[in-house]
N, C-alpha and C. Protein backbone atom coordinates (compact mmCIF):
# COMPACT_ATOMS: atom_id res chain seq x y z
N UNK A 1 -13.74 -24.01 -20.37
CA UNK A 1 -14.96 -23.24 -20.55
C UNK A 1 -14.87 -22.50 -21.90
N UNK A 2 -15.69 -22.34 -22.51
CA UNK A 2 -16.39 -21.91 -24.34
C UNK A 2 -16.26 -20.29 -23.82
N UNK A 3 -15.57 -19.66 -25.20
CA UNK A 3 -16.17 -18.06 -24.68
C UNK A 3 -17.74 -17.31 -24.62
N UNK A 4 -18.20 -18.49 -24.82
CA UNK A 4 -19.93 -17.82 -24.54
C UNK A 4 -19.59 -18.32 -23.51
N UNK A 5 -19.61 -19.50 -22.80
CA UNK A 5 -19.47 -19.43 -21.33
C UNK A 5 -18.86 -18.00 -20.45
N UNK A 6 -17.64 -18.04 -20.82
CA UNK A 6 -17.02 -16.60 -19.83
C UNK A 6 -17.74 -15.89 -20.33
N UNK A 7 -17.77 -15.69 -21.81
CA UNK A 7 -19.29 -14.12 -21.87
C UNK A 7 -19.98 -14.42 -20.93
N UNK A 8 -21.31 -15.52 -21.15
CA UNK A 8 -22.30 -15.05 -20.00
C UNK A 8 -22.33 -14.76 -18.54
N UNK A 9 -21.03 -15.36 -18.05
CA UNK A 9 -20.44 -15.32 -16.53
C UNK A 9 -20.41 -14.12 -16.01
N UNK A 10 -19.41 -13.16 -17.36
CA UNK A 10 -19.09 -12.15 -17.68
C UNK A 10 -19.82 -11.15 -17.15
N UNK A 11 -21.18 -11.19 -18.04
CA UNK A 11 -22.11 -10.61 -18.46
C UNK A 11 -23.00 -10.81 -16.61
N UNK A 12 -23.11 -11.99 -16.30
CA UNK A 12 -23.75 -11.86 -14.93
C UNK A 12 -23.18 -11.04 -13.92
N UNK A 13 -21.37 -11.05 -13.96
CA UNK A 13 -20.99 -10.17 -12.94
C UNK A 13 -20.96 -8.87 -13.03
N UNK A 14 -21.19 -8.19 -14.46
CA UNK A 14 -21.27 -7.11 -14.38
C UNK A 14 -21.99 -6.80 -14.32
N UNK A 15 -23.89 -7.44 -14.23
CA UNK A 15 -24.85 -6.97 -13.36
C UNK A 15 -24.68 -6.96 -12.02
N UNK A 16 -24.10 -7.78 -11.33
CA UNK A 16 -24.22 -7.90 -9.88
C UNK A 16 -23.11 -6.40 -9.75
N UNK A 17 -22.01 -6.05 -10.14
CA UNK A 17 -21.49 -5.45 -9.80
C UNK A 17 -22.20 -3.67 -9.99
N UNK A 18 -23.11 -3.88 -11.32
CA UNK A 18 -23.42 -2.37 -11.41
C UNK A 18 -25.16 -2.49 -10.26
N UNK A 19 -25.19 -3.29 -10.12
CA UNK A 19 -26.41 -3.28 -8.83
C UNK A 19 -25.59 -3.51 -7.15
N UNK A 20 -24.51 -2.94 -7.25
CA UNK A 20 -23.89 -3.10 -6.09
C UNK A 20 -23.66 -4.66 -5.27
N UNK A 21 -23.76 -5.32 -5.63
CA UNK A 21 -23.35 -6.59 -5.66
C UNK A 21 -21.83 -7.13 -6.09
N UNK A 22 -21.18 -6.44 -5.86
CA UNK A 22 -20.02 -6.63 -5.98
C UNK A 22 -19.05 -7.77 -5.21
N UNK A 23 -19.85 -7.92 -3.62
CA UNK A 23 -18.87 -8.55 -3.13
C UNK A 23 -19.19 -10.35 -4.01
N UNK A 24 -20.46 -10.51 -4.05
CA UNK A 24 -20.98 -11.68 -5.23
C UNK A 24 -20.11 -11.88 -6.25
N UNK A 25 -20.15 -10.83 -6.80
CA UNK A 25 -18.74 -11.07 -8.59
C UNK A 25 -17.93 -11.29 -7.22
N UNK A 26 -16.93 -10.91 -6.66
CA UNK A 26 -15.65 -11.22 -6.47
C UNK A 26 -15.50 -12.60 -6.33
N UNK A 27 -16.81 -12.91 -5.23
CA UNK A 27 -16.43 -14.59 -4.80
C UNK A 27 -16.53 -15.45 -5.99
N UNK A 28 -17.45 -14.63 -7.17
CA UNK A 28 -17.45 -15.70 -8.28
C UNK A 28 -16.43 -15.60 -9.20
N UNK A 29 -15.46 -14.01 -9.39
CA UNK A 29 -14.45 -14.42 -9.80
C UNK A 29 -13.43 -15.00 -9.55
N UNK A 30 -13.01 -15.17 -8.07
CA UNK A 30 -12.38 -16.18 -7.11
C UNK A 30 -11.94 -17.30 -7.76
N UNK A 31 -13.17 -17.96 -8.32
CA UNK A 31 -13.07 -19.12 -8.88
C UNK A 31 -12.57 -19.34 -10.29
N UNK A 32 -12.45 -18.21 -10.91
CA UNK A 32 -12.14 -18.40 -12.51
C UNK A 32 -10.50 -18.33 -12.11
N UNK A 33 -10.01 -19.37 -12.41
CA UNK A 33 -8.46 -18.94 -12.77
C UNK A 33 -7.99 -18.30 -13.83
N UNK A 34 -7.33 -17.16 -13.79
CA UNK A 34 -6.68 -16.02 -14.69
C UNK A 34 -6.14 -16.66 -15.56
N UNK A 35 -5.23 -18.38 -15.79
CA UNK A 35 -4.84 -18.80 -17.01
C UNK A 35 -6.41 -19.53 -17.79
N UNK A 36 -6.81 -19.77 -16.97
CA UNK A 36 -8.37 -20.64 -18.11
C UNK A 36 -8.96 -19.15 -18.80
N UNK A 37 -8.68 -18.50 -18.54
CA UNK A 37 -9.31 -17.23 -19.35
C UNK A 37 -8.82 -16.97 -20.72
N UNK A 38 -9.31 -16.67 -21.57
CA UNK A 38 -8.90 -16.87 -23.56
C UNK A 38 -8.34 -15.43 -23.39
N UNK A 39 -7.38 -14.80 -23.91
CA UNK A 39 -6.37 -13.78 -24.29
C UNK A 39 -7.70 -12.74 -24.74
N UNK A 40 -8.53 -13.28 -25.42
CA UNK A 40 -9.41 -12.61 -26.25
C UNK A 40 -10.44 -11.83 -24.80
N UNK A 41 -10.43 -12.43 -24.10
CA UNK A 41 -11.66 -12.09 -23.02
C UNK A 41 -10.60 -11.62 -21.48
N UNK A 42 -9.55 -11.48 -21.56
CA UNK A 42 -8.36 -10.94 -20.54
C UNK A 42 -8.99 -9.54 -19.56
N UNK A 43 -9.36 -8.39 -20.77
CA UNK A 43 -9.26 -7.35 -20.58
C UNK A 43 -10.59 -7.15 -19.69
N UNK A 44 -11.56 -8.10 -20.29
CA UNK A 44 -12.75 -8.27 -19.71
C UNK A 44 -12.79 -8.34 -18.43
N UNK A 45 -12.04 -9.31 -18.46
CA UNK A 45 -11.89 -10.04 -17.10
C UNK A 45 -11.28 -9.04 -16.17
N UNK A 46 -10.05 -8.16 -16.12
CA UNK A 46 -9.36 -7.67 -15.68
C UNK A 46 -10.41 -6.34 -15.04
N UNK A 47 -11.38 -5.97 -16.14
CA UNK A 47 -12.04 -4.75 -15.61
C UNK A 47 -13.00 -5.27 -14.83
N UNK A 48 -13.72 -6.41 -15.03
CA UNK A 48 -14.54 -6.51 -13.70
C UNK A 48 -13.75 -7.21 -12.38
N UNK A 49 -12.72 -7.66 -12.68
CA UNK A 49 -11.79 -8.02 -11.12
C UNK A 49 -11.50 -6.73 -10.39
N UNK A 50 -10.92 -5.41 -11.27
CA UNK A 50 -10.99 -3.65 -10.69
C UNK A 50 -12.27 -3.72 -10.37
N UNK A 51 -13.45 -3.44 -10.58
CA UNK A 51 -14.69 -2.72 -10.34
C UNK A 51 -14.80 -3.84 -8.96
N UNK A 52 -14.34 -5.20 -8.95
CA UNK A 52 -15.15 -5.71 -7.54
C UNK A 52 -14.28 -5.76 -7.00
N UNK A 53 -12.80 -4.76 -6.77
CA UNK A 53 -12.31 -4.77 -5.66
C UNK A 53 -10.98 -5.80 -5.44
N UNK A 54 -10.66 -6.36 -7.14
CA UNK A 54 -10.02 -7.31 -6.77
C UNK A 54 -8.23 -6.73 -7.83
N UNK A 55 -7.91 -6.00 -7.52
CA UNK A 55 -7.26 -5.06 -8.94
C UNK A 55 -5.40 -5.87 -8.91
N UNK A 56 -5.60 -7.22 -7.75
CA UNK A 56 -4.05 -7.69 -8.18
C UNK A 56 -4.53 -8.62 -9.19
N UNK A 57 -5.90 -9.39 -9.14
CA UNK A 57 -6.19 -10.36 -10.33
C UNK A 57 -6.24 -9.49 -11.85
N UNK A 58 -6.47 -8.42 -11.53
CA UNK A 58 -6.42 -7.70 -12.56
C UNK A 58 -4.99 -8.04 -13.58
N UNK A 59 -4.34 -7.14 -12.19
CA UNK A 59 -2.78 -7.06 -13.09
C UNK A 59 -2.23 -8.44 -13.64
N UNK A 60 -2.71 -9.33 -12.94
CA UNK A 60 -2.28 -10.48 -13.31
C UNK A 60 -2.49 -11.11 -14.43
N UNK A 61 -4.01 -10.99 -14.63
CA UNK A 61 -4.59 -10.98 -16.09
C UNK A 61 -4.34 -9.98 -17.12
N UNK A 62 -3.48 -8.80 -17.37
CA UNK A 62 -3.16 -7.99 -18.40
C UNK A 62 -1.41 -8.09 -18.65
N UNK A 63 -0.59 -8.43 -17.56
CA UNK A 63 0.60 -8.54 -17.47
C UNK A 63 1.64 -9.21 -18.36
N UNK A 64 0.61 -10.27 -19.12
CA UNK A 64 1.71 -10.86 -19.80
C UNK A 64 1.37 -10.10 -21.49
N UNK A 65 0.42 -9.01 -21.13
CA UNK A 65 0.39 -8.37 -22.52
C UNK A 65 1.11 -6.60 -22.38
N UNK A 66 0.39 -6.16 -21.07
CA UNK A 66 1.13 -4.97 -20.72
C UNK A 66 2.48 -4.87 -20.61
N UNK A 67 3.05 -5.76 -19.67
CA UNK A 67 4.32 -5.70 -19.30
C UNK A 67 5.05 -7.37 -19.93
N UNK A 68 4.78 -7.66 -21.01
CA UNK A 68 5.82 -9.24 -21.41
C UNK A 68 6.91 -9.12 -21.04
N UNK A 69 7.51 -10.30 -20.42
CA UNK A 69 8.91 -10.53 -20.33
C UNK A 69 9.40 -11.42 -21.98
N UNK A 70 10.50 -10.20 -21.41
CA UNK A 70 11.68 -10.80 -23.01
C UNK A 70 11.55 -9.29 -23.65
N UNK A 71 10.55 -8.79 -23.35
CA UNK A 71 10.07 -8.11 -24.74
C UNK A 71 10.41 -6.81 -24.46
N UNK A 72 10.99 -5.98 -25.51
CA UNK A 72 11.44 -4.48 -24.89
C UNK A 72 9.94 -3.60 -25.32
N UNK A 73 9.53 -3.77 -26.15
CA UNK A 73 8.05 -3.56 -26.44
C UNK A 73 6.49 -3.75 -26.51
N UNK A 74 5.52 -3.25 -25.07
CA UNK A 74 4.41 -3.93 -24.99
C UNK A 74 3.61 -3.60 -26.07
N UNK A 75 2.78 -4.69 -26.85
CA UNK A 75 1.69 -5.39 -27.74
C UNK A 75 0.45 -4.71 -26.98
N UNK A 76 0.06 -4.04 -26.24
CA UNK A 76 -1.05 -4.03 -25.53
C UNK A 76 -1.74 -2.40 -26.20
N UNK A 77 -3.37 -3.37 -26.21
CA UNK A 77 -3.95 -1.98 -26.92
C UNK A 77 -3.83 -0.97 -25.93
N UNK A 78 -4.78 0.41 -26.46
CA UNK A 78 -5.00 1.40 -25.17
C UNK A 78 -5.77 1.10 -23.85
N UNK A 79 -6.53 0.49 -24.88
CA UNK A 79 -8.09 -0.30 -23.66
C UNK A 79 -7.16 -0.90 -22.10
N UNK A 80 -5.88 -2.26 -22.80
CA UNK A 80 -5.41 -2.76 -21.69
C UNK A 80 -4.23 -2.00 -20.96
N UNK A 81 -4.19 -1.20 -21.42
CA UNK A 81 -2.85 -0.22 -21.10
C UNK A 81 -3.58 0.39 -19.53
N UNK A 82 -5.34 0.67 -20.04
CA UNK A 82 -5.82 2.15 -19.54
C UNK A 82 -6.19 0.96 -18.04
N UNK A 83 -6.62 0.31 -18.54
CA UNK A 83 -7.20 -0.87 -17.61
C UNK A 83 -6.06 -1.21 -16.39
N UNK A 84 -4.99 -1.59 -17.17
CA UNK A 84 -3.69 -2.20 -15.97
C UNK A 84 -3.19 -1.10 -15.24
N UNK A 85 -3.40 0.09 -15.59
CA UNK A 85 -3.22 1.63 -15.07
C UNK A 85 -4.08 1.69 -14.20
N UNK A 86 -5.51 1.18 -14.41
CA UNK A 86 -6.53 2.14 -12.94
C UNK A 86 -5.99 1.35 -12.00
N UNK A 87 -5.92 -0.41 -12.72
CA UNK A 87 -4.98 -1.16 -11.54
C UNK A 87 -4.27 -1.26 -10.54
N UNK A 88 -2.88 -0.48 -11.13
CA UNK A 88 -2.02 -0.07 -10.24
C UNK A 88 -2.14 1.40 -9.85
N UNK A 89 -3.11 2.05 -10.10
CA UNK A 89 -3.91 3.24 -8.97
C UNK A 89 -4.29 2.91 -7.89
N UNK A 90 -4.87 1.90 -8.39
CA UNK A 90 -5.91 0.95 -6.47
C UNK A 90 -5.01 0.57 -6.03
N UNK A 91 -3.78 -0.02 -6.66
CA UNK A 91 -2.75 -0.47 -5.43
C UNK A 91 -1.90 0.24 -4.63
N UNK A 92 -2.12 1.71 -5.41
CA UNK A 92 -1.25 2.50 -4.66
C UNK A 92 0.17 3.28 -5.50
N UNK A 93 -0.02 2.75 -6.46
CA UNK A 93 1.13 2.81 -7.55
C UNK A 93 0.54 3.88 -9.07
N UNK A 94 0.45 4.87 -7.71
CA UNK A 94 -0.25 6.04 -8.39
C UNK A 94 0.92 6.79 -9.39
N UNK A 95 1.76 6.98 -9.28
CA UNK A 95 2.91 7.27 -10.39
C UNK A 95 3.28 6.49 -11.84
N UNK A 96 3.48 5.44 -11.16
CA UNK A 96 3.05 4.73 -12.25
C UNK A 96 2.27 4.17 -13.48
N UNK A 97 0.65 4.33 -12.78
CA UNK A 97 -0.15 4.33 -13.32
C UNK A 97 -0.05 5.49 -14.34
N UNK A 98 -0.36 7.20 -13.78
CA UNK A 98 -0.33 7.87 -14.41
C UNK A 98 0.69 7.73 -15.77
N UNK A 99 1.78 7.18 -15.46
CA UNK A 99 3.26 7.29 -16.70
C UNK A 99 2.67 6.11 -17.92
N UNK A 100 1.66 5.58 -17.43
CA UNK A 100 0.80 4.52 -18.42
C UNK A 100 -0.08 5.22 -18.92
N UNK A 101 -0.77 5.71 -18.59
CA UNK A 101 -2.10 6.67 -18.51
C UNK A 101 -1.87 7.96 -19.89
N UNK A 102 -0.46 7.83 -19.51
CA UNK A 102 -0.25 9.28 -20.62
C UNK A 102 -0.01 8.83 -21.83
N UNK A 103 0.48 7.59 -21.82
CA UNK A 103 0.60 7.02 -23.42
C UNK A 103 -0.82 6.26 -23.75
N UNK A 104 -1.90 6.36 -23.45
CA UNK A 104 -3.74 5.87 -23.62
C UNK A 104 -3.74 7.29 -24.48
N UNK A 105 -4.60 6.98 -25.62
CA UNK A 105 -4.99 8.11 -26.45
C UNK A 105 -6.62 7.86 -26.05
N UNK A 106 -6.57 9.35 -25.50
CA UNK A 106 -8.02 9.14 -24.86
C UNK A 106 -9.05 8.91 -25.74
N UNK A 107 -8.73 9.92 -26.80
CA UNK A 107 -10.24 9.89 -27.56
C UNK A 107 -10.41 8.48 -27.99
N UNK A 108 -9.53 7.58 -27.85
CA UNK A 108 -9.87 5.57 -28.37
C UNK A 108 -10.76 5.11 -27.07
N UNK A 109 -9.49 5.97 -25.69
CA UNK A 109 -10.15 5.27 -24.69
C UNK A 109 -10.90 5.97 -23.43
N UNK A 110 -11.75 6.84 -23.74
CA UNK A 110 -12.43 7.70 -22.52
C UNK A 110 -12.21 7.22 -21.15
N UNK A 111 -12.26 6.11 -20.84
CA UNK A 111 -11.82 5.96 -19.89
C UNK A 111 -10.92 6.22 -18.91
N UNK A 112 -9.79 6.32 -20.06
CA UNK A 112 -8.62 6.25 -19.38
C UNK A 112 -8.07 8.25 -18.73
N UNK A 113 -9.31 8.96 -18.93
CA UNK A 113 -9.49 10.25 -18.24
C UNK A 113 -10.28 9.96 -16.91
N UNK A 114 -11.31 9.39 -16.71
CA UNK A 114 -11.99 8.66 -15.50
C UNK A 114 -10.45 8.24 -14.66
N UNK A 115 -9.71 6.98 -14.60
CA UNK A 115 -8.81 6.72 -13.85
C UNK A 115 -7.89 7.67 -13.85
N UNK A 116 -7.30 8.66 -14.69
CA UNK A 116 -6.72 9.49 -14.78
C UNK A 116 -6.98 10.65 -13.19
N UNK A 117 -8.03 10.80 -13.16
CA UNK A 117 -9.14 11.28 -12.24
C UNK A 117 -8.80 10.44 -10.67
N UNK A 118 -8.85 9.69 -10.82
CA UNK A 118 -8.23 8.30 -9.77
C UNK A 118 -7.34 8.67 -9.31
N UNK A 119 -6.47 8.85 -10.00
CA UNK A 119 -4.85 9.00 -9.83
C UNK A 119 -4.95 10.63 -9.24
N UNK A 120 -5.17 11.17 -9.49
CA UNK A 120 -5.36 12.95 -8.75
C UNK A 120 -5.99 12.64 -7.58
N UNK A 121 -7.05 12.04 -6.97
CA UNK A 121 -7.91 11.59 -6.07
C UNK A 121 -6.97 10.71 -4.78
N UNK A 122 -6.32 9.94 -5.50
CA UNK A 122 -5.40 9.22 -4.77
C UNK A 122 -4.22 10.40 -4.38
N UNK A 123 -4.04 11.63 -5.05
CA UNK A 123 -2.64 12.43 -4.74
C UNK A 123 -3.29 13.49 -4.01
N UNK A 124 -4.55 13.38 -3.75
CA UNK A 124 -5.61 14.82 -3.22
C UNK A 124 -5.36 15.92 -3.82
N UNK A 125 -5.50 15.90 -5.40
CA UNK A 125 -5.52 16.79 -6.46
C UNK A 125 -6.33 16.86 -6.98
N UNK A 126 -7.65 17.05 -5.74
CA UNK A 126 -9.08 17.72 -6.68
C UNK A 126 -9.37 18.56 -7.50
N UNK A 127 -8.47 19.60 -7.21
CA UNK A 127 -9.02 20.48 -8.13
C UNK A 127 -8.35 20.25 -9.81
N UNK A 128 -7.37 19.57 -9.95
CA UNK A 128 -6.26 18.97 -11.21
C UNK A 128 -7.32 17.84 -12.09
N UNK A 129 -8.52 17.09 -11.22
CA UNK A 129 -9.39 16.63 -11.49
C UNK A 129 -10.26 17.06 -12.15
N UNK A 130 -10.78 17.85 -11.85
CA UNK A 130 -11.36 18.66 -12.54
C UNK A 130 -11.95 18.92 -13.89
N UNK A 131 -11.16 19.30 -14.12
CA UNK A 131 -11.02 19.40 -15.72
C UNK A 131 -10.88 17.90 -16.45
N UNK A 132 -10.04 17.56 -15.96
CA UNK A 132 -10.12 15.63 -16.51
C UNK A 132 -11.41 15.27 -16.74
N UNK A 133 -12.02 15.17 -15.53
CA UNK A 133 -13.72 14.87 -15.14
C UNK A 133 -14.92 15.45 -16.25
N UNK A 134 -14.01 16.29 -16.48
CA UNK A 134 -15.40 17.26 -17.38
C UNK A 134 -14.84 16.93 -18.70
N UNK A 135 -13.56 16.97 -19.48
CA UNK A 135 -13.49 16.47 -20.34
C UNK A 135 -13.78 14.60 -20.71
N UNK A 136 -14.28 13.92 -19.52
CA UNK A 136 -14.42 12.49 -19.43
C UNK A 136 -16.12 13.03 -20.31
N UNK A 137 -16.45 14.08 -19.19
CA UNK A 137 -18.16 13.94 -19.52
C UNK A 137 -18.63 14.11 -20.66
N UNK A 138 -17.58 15.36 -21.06
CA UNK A 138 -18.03 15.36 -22.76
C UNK A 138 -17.98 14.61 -23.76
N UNK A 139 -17.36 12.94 -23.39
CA UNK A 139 -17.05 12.49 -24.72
C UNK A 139 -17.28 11.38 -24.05
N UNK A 140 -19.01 11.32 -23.05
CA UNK A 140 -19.45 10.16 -22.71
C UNK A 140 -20.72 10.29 -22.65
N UNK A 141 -21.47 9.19 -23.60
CA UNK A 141 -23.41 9.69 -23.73
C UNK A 141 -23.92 10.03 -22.38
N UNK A 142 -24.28 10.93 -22.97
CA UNK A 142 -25.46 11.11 -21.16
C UNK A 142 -26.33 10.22 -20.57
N UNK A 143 -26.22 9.57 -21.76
CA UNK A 143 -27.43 8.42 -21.32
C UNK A 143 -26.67 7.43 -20.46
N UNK A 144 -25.92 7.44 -20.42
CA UNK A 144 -24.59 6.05 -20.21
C UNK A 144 -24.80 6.04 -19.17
N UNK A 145 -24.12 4.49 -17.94
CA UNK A 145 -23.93 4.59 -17.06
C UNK A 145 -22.82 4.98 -16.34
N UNK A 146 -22.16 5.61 -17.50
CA UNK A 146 -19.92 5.57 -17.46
C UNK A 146 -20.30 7.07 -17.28
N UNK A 147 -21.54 7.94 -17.84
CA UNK A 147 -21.55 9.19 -17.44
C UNK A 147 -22.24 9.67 -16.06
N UNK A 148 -23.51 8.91 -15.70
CA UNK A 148 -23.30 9.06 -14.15
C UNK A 148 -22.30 8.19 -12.99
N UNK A 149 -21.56 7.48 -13.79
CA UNK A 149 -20.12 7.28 -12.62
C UNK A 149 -19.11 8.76 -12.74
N UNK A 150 -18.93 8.89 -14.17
CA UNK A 150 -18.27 10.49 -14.15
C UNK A 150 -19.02 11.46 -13.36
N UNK A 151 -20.31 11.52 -13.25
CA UNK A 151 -20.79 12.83 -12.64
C UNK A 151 -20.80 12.15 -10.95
N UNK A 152 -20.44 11.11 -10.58
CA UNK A 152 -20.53 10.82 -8.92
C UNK A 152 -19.42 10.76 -8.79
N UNK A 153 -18.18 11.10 -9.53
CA UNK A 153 -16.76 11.46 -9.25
C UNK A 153 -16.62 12.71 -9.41
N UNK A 154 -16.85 13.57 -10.20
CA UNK A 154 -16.62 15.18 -10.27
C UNK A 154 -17.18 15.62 -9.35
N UNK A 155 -18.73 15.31 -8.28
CA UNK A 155 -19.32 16.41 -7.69
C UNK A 155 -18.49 16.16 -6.27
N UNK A 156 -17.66 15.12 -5.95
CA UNK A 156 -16.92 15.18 -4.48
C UNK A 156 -15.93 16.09 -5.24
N UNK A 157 -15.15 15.97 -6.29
CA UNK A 157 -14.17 16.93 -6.54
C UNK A 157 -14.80 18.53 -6.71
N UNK A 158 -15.66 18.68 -6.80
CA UNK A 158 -16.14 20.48 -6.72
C UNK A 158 -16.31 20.50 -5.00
N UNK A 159 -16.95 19.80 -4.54
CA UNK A 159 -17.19 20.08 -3.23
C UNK A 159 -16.08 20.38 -2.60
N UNK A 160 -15.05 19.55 -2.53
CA UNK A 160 -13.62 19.80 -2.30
C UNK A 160 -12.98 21.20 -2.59
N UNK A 161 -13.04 21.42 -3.60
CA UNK A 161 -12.80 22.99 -3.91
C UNK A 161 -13.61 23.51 -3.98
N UNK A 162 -14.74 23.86 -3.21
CA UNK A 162 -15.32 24.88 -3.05
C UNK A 162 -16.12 25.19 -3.89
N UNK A 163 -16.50 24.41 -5.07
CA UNK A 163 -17.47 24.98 -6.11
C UNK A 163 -18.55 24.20 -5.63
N UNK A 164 -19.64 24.76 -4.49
CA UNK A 164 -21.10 24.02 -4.40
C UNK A 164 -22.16 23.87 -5.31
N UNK A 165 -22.05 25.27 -5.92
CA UNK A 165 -23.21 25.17 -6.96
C UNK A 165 -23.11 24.29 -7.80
N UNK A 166 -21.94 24.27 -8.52
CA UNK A 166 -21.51 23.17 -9.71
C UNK A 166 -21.88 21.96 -9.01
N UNK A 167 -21.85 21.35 -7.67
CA UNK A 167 -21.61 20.34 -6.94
C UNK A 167 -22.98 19.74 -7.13
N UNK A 168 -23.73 20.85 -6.45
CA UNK A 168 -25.08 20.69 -6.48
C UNK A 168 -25.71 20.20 -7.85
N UNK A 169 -25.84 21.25 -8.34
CA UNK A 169 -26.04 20.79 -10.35
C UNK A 169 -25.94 19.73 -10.32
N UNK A 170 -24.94 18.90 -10.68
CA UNK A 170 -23.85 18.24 -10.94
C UNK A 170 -24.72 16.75 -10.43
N UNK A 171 -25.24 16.92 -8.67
CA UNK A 171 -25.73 15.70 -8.13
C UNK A 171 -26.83 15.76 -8.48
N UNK A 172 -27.69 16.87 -8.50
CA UNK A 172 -29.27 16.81 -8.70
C UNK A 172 -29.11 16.34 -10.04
N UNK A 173 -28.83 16.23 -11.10
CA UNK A 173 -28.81 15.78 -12.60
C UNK A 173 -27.94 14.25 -12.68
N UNK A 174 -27.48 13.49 -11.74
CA UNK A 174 -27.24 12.22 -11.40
C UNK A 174 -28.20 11.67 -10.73
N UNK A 175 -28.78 12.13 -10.16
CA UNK A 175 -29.80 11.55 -9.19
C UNK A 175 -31.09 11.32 -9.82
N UNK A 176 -31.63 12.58 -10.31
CA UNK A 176 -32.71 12.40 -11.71
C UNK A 176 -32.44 11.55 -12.02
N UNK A 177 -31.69 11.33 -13.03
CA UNK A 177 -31.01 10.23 -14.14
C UNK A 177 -30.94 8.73 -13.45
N UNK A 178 -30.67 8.41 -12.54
CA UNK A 178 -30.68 7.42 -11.48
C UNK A 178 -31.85 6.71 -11.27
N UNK A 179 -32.61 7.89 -10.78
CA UNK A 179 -33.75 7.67 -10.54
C UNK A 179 -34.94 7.47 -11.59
N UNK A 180 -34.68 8.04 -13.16
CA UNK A 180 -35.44 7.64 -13.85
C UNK A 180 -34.86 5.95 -14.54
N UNK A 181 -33.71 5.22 -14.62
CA UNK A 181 -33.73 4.39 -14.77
C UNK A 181 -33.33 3.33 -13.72
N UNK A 182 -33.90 3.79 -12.72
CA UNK A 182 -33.99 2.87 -11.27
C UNK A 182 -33.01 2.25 -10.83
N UNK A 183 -32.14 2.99 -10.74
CA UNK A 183 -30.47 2.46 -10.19
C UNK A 183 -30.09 2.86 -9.22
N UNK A 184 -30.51 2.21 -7.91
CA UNK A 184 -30.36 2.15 -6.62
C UNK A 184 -28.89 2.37 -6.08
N UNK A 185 -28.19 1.68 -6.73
CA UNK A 185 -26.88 1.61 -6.26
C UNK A 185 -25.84 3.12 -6.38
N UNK A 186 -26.28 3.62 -8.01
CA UNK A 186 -26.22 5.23 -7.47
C UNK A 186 -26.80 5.75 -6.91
N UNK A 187 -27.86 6.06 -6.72
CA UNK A 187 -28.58 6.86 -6.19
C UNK A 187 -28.11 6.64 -4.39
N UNK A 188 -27.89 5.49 -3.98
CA UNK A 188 -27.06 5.61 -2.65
C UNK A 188 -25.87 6.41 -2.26
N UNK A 189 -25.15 6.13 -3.77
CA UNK A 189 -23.59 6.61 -3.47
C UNK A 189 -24.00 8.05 -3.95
């Protein structure tokens, strides 16, 4: 397969997945084998196998750049560093992740404060979240859809500690936002 092919594949599952259609991408990534995938399009791949639930194809697809054998030194940008990290968050390998997480220079990779966030969530360190969450928000357009996933992760972490008002805020200004560009799938969650 051509990398416009996996682009557009690409490109289809991460509609199905941001319209909640997720279990769809999985069965269709099912089918892509992790070696037919181009080095160039890995990371790609790896983040929509996390988002639908599938986060060992993930690791599998970043592994021979994150973690090479032979090699005392991984080649891997921040992007795949931050990526093979939320990875092994979903699996449970929340320590780990984080000890990856800390060598991601955020301001390259915002993201990698979102899973960061993960990793506290997974240790029931809402309130340590916190602040992660809010520094994710500031250095993510409002317009974005990466900023109402940040704001539908911070408002369970205020609720948790006790900050309602913020909570409140927090959902009523996701939900707007949701609702003015008709995105069902938040507006559920």
């Amino acid at each position: 397969m051509s990398n416009d092919k996996f682009s557009q594949l690409f490109d289809e599952m991460d509609g199905l997945i941001a319209n909640g259609a997720a279990t769809e991408a999985a069965v269709r990534l099912r089918r892509v084998k992790v070696s037919t995938v181009p080095a160039s399009m890995r990371l790609r791949y790896a983040r929509l196998a996390r988002r639908a639930a599938m986060p060992l194809r993930a690791l599998r697809a970043l592994a021979p750049t994150v973690r090479p054998r032979g090699i005392s030194k991984s080649l891997a940008t921040d992007a795949e560093k931050a990526e093979y990290a939320a990875s092994l968050i979903s699996i449970g390998a929340v320590n780990e992740g984080l000890k990856l997480l800390s060598s991601v220079d955020s301001q390259k990779v915002p993201d990698s404060l979102l899973f960061t966030a993960f990793a506290y969530f997974a240790k029931w360190d809402y309130a340590r979240s916190i602040p992660v969450l809010e520094s994710y928000l500031r250095m993510t357009p409002t317009t974005s859809y990466a900023y109402l996933v940040g704001q539908l992760n911070l408002a369970p972490a205020l609720i948790f500690c006790g900050e309602y008002d913020e909570a409140r805020k927090t959902l009523s200004a996701a939900m707007e936002a949701a609702k003015q560009r008709n995105l069902g799938t938040v507006l559920g969650n």
